[in-house]
PDB file of N, CA and C in Angstrom:
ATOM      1  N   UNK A   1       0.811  -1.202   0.000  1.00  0.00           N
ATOM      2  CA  UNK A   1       0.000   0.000   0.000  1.00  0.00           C
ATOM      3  C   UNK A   1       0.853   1.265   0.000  1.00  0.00           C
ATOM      4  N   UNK A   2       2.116   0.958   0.443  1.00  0.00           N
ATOM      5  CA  UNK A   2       2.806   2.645   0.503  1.00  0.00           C
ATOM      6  C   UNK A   2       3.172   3.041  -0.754  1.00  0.00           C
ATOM      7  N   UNK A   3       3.607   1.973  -2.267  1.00  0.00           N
ATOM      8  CA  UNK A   3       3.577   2.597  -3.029  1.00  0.00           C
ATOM      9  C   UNK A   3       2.522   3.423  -3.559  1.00  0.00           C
ATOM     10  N   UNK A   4       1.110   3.447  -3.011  1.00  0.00           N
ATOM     11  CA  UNK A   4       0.333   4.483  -3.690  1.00  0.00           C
ATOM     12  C   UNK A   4       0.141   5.232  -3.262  1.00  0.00           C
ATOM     13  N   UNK A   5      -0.646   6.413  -4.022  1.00  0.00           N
ATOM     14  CA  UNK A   5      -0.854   8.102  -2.827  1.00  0.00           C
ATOM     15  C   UNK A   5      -1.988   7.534  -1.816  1.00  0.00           C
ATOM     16  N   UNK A   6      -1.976   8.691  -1.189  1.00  0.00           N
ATOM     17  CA  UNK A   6      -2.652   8.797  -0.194  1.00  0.00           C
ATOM     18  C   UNK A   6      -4.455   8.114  -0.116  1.00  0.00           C
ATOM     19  N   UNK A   7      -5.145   9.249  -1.221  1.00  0.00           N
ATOM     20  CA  UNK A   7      -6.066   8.366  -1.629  1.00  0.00           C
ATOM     21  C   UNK A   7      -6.257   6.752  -2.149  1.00  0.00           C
ATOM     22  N   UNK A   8      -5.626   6.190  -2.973  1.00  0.00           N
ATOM     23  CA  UNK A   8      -5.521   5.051  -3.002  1.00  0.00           C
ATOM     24  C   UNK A   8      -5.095   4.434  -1.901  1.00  0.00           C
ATOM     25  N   UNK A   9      -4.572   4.719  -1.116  1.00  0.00           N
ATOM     26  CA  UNK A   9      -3.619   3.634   0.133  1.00  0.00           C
ATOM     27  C   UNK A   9      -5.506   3.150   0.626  1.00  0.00           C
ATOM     28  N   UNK A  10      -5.869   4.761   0.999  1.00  0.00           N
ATOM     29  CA  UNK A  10      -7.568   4.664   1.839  1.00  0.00           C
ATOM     30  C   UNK A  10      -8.327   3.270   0.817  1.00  0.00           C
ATOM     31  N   UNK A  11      -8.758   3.937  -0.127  1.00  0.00           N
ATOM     32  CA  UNK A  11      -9.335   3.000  -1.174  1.00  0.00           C
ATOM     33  C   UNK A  11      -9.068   1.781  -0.738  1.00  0.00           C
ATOM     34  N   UNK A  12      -7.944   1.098  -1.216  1.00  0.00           N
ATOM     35  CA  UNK A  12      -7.593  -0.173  -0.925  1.00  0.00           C
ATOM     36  C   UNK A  12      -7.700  -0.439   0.398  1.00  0.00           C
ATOM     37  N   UNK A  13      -7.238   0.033   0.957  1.00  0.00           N
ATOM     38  CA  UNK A  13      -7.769  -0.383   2.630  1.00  0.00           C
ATOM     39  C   UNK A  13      -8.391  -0.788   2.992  1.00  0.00           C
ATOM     40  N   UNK A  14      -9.810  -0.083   2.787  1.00  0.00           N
ATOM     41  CA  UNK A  14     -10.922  -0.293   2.831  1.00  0.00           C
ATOM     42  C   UNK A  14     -11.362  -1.181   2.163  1.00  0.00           C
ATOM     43  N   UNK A  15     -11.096  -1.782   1.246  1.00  0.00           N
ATOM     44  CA  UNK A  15     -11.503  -3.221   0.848  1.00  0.00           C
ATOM     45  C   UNK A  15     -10.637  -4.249   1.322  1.00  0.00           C
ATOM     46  N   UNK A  16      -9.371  -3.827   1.193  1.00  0.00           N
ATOM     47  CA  UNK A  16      -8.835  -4.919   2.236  1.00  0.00           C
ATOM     48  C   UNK A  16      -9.586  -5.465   3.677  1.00  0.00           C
ATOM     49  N   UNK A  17     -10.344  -4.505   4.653  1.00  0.00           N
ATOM     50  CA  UNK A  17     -10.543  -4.868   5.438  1.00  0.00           C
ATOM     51  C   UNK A  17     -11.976  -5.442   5.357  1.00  0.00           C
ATOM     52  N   UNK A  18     -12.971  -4.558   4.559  1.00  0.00           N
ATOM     53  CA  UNK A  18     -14.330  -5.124   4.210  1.00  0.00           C
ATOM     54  C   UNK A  18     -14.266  -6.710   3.643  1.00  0.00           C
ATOM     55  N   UNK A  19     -13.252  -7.136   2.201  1.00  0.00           N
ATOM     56  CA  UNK A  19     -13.203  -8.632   2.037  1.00  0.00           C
ATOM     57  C   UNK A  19     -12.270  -9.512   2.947  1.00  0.00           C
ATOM     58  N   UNK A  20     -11.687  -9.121   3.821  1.00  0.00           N
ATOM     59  CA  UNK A  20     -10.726  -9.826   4.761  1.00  0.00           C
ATOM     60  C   UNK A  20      -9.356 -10.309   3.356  1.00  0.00           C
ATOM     61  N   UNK A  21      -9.164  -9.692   2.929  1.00  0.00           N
ATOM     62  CA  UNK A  21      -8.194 -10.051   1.989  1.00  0.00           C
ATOM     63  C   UNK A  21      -6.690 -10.199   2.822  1.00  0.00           C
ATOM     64  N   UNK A  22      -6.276 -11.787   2.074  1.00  0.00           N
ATOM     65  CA  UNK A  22      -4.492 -11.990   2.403  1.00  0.00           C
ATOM     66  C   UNK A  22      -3.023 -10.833   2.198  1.00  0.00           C
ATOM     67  N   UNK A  23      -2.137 -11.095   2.981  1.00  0.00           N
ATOM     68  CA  UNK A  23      -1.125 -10.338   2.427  1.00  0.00           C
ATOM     69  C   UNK A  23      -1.270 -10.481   0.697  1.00  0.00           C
ATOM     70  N   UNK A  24      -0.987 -11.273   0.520  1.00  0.00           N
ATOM     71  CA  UNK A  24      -0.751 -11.490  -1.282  1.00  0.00           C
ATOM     72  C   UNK A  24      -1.868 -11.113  -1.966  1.00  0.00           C
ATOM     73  N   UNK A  25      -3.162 -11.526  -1.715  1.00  0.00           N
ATOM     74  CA  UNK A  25      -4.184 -10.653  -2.051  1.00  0.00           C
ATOM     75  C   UNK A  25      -4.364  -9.392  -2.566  1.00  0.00           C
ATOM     76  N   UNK A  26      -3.992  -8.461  -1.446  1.00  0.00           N
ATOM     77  CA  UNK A  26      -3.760  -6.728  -1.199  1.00  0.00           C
ATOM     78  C   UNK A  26      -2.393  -6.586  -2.327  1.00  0.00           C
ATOM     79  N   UNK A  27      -1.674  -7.052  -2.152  1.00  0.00           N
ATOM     80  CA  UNK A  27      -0.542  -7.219  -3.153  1.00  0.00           C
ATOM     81  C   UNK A  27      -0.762  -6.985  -4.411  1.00  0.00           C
ATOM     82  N   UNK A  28      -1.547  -8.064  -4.729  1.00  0.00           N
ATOM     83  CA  UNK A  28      -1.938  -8.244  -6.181  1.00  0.00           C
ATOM     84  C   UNK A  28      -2.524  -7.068  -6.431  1.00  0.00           C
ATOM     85  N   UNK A  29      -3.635  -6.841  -5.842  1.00  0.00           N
ATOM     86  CA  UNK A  29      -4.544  -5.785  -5.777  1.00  0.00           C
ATOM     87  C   UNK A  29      -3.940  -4.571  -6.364  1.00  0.00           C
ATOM     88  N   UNK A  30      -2.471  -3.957  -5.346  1.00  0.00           N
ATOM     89  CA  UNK A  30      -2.189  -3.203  -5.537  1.00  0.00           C
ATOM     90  C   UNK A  30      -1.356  -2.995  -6.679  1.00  0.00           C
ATOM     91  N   UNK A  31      -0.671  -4.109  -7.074  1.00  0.00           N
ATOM     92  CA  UNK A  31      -0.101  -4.242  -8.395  1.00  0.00           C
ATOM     93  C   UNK A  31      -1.251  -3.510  -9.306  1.00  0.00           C
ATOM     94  N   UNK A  32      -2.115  -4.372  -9.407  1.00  0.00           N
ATOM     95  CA  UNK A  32      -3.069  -4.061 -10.520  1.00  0.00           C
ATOM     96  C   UNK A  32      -3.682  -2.918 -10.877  1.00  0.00           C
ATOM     97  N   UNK A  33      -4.057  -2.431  -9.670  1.00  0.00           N
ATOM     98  CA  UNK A  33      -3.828  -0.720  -9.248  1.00  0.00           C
ATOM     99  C   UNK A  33      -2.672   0.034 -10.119  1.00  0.00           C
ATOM    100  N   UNK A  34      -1.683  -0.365  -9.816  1.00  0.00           N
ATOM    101  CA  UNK A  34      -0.454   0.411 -10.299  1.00  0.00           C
ATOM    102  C   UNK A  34      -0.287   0.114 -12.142  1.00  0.00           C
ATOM    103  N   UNK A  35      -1.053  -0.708 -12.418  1.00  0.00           N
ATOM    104  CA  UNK A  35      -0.107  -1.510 -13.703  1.00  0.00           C
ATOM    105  C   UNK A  35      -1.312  -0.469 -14.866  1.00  0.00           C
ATOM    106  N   UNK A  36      -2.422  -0.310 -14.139  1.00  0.00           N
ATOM    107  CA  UNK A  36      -4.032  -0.158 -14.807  1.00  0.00           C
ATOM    108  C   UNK A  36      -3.065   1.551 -15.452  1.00  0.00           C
ATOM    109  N   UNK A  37      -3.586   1.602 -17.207  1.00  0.00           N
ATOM    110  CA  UNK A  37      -3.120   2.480 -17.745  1.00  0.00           C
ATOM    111  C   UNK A  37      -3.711   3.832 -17.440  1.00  0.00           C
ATOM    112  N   UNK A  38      -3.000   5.462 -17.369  1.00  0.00           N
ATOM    113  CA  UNK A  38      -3.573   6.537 -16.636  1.00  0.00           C
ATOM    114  C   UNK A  38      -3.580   7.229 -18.002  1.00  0.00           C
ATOM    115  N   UNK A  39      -4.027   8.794 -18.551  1.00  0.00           N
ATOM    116  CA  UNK A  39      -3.884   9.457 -19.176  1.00  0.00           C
ATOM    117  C   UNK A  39      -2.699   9.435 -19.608  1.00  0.00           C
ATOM    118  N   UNK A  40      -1.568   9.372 -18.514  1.00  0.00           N
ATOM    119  CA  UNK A  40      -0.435  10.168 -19.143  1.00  0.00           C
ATOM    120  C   UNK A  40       0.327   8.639 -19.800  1.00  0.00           C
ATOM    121  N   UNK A  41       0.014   7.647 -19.405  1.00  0.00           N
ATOM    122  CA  UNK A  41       0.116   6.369 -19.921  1.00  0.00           C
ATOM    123  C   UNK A  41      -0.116   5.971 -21.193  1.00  0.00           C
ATOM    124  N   UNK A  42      -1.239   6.631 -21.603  1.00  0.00           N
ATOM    125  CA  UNK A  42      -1.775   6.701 -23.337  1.00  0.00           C
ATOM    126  C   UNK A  42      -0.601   7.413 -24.233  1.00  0.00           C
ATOM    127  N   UNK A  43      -0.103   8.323 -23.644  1.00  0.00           N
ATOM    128  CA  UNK A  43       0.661   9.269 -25.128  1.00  0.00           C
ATOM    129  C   UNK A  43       1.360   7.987 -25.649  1.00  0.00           C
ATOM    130  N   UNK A  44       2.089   8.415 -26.720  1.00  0.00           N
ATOM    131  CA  UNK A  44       3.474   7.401 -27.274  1.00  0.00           C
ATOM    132  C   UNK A  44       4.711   8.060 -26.219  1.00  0.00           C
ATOM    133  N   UNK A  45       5.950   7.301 -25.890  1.00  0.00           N
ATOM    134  CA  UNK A  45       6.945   8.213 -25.107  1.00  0.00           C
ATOM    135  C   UNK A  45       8.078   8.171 -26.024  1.00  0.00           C
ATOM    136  N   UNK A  46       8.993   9.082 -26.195  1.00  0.00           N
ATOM    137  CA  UNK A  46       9.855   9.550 -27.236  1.00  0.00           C
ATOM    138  C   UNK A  46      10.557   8.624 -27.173  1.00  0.00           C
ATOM    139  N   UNK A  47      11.239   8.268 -28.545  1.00  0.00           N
ATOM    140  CA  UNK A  47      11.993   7.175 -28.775  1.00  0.00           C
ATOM    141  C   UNK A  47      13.261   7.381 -27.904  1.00  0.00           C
ATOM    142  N   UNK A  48      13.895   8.805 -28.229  1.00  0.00           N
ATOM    143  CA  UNK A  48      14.898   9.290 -27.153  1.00  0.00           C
ATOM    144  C   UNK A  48      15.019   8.590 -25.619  1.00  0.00           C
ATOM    145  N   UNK A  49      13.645   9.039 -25.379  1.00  0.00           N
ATOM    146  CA  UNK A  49      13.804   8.596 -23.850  1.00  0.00           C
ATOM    147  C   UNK A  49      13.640   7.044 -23.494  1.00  0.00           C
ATOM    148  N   UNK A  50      12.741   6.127 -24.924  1.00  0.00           N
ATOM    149  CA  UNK A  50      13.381   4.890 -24.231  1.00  0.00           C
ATOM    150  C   UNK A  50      14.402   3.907 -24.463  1.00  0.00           C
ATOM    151  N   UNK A  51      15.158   5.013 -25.532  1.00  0.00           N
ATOM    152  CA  UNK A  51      16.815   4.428 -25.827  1.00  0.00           C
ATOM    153  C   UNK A  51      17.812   4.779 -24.668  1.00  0.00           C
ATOM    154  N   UNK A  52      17.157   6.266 -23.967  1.00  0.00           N
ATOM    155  CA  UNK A  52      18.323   6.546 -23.175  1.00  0.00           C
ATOM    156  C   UNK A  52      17.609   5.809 -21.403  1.00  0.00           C
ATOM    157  N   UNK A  53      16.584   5.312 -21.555  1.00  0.00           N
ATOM    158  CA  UNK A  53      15.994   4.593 -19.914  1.00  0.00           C
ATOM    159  C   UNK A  53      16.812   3.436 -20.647  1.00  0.00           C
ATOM    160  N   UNK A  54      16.418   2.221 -21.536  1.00  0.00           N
ATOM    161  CA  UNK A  54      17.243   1.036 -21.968  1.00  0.00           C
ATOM    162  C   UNK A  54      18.976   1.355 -21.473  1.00  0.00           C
ATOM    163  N   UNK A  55      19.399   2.314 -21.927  1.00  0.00           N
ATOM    164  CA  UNK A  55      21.060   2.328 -21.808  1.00  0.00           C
ATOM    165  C   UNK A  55      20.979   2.357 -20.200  1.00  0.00           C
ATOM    166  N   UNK A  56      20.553   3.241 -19.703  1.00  0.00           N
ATOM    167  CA  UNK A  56      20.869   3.149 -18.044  1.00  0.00           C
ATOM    168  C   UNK A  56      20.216   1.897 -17.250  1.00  0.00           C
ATOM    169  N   UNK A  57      19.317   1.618 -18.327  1.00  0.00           N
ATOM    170  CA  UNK A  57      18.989  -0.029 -17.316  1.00  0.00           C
ATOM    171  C   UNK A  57      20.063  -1.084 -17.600  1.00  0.00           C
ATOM    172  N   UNK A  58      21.008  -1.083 -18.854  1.00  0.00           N
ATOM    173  CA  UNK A  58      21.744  -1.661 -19.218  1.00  0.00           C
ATOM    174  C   UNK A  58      23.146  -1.356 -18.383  1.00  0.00           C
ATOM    175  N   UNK A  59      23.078  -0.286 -17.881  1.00  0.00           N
ATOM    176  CA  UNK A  59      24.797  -0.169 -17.203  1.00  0.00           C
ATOM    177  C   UNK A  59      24.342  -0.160 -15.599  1.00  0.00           C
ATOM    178  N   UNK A  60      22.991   0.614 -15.462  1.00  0.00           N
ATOM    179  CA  UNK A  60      23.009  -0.213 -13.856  1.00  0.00           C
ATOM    180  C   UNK A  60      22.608  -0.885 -13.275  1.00  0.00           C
ATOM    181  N   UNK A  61      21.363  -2.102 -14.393  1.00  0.00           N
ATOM    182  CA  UNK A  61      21.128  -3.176 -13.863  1.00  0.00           C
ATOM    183  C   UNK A  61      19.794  -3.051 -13.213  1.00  0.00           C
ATOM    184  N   UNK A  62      18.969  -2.194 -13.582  1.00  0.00           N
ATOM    185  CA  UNK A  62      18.087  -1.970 -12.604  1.00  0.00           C
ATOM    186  C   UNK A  62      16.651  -1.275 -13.460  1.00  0.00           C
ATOM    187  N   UNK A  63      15.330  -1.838 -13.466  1.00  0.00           N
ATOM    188  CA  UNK A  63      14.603  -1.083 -14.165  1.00  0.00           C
ATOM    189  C   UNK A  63      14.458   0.536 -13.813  1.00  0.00           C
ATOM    190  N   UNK A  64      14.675   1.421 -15.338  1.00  0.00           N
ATOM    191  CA  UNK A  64      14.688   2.768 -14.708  1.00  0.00           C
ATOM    192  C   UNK A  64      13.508   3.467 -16.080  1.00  0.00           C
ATOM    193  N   UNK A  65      13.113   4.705 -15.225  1.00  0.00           N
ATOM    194  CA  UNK A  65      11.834   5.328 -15.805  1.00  0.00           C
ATOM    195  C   UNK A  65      12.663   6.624 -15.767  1.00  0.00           C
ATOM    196  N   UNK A  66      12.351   7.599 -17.075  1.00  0.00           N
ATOM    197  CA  UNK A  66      12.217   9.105 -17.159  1.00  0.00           C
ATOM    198  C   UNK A  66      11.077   9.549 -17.089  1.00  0.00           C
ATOM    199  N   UNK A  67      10.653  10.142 -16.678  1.00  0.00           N
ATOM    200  CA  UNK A  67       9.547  11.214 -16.946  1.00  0.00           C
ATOM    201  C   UNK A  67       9.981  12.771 -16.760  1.00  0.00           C
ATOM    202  N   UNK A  68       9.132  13.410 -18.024  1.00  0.00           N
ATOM    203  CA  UNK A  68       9.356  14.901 -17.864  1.00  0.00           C
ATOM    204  C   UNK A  68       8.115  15.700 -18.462  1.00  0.00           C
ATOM    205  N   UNK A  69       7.907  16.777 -18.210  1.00  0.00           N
ATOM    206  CA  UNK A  69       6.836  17.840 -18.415  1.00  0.00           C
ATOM    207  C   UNK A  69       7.147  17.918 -19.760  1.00  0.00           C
ATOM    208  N   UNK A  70       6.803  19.243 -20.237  1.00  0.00           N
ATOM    209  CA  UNK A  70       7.054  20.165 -21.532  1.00  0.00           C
ATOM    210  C   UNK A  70       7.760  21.579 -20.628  1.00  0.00           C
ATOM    211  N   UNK A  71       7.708  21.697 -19.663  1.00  0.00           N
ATOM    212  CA  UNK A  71       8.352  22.791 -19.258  1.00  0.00           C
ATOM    213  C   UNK A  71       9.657  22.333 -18.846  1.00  0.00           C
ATOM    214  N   UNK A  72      10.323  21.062 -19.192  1.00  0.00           N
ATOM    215  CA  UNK A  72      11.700  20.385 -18.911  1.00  0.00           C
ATOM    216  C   UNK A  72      11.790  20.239 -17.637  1.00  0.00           C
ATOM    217  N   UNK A  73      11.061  20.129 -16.630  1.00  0.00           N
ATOM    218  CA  UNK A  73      11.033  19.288 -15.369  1.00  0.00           C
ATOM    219  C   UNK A  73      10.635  18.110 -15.183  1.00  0.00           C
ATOM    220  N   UNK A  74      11.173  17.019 -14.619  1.00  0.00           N
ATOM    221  CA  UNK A  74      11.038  15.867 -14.788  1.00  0.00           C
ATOM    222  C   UNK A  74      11.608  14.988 -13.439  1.00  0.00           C
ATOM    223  N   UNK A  75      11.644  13.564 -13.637  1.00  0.00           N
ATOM    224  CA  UNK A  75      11.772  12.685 -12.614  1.00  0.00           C
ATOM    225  C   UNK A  75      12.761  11.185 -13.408  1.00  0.00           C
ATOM    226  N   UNK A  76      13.846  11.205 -12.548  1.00  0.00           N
ATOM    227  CA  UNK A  76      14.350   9.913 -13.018  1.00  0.00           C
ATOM    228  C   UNK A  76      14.137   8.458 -11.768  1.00  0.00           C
ATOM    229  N   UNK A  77      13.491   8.074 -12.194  1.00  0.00           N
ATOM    230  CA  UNK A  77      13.580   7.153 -11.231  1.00  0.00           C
ATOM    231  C   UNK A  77      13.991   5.196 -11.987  1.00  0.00           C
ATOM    232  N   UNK A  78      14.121   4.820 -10.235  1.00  0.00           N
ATOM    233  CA  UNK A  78      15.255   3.745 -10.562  1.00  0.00           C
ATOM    234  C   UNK A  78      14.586   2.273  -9.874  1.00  0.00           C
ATOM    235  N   UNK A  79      14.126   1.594  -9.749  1.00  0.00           N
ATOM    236  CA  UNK A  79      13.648   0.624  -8.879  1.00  0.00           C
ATOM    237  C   UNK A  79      14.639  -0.553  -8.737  1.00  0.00           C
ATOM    238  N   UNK A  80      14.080  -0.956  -7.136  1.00  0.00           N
ATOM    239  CA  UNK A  80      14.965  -1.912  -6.594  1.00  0.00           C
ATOM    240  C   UNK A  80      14.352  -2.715  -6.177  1.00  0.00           C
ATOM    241  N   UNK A  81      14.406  -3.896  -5.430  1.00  0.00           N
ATOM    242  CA  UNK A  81      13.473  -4.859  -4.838  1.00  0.00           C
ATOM    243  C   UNK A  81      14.090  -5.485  -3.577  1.00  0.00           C
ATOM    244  N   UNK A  82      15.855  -5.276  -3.275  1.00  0.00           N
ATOM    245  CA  UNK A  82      16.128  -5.451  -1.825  1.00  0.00           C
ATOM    246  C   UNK A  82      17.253  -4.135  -1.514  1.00  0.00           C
ATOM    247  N   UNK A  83      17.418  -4.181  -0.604  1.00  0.00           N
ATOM    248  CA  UNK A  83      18.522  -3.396  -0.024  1.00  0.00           C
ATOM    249  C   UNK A  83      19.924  -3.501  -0.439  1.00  0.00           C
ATOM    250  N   UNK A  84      20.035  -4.952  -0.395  1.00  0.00           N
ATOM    251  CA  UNK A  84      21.296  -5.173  -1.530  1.00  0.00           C
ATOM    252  C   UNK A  84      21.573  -4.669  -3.321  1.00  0.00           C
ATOM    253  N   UNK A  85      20.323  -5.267  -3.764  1.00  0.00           N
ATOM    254  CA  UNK A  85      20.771  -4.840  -5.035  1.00  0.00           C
ATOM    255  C   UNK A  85      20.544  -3.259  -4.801  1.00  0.00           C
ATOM    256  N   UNK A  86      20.084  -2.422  -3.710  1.00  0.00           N
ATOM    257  CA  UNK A  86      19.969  -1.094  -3.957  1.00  0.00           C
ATOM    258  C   UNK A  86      21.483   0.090  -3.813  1.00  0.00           C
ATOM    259  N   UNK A  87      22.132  -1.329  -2.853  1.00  0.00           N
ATOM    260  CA  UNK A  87      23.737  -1.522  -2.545  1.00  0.00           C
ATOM    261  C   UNK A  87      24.490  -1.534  -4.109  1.00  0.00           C
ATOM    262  N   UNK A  88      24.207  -2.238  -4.887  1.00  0.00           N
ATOM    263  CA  UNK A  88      24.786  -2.240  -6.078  1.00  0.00           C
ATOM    264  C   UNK A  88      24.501  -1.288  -7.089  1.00  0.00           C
ATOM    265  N   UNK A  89      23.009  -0.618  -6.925  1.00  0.00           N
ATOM    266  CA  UNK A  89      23.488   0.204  -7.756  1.00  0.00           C
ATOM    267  C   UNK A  89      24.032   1.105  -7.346  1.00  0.00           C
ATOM    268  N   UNK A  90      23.724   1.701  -5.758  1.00  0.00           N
ATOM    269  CA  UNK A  90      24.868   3.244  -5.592  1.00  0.00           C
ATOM    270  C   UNK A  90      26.552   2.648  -5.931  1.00  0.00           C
ATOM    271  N   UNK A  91      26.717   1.347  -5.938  1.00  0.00           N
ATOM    272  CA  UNK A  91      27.736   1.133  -5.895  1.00  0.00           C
ATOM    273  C   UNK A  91      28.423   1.532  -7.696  1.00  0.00           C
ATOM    274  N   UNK A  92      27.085   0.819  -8.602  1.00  0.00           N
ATOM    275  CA  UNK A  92      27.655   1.471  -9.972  1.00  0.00           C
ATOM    276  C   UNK A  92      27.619   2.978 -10.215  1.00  0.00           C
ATOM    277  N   UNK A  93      26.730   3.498  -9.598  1.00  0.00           N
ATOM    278  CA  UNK A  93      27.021   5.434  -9.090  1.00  0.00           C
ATOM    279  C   UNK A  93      28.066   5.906  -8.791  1.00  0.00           C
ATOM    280  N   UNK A  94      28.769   5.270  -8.133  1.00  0.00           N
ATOM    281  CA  UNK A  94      29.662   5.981  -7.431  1.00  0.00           C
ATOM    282  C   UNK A  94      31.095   5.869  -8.556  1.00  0.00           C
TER     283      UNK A  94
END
């Protein structure tokens, strides 16, 4: 649940507790939540940006996302799944 905002965390909650749903359950749930396509999900994304997310997933091993506005503000983000591999990539950072 913490990957979602605030409103969603409630949302799901609340059915978590109304169907008595399992850890893995809520899980799924929330996957599916996350995976379900948004507006900004529809555009096409520039070829640029997913030659240059591919190259940095390629040198640090790690699925990575750009996102940016039209006013050139944006977000790079990097995902991890333990503490260790999160160890490896500051380690290819550095």
């Amino acid at each position: 649940l913490l990957s979602l905002d605030s409103d969603a965390q409630c949302q799901i909650a609340r059915q978590v507790v109304a169907k008595g749903w399992s850890v893995r359950q809520t899980e799924a749930q929330v996957r599916h939540y996350l995976s379900a396509p948004t507006k900004t999900d529809q555009k096409p994304k520039d070829p640029d940006l997913v030659r240059l997310e591919n190259h940095l997933q390629a040198r640090i091993g790690a699925p990575v996302a750009i996102r940016h506005s039209a006013k050139g503000k944006g977000k790079l983000e990097i995902r991890y799944n333990s503490l260790e591999e999160l160890d490896g990539i500051l380690r290819h950072l550095q």
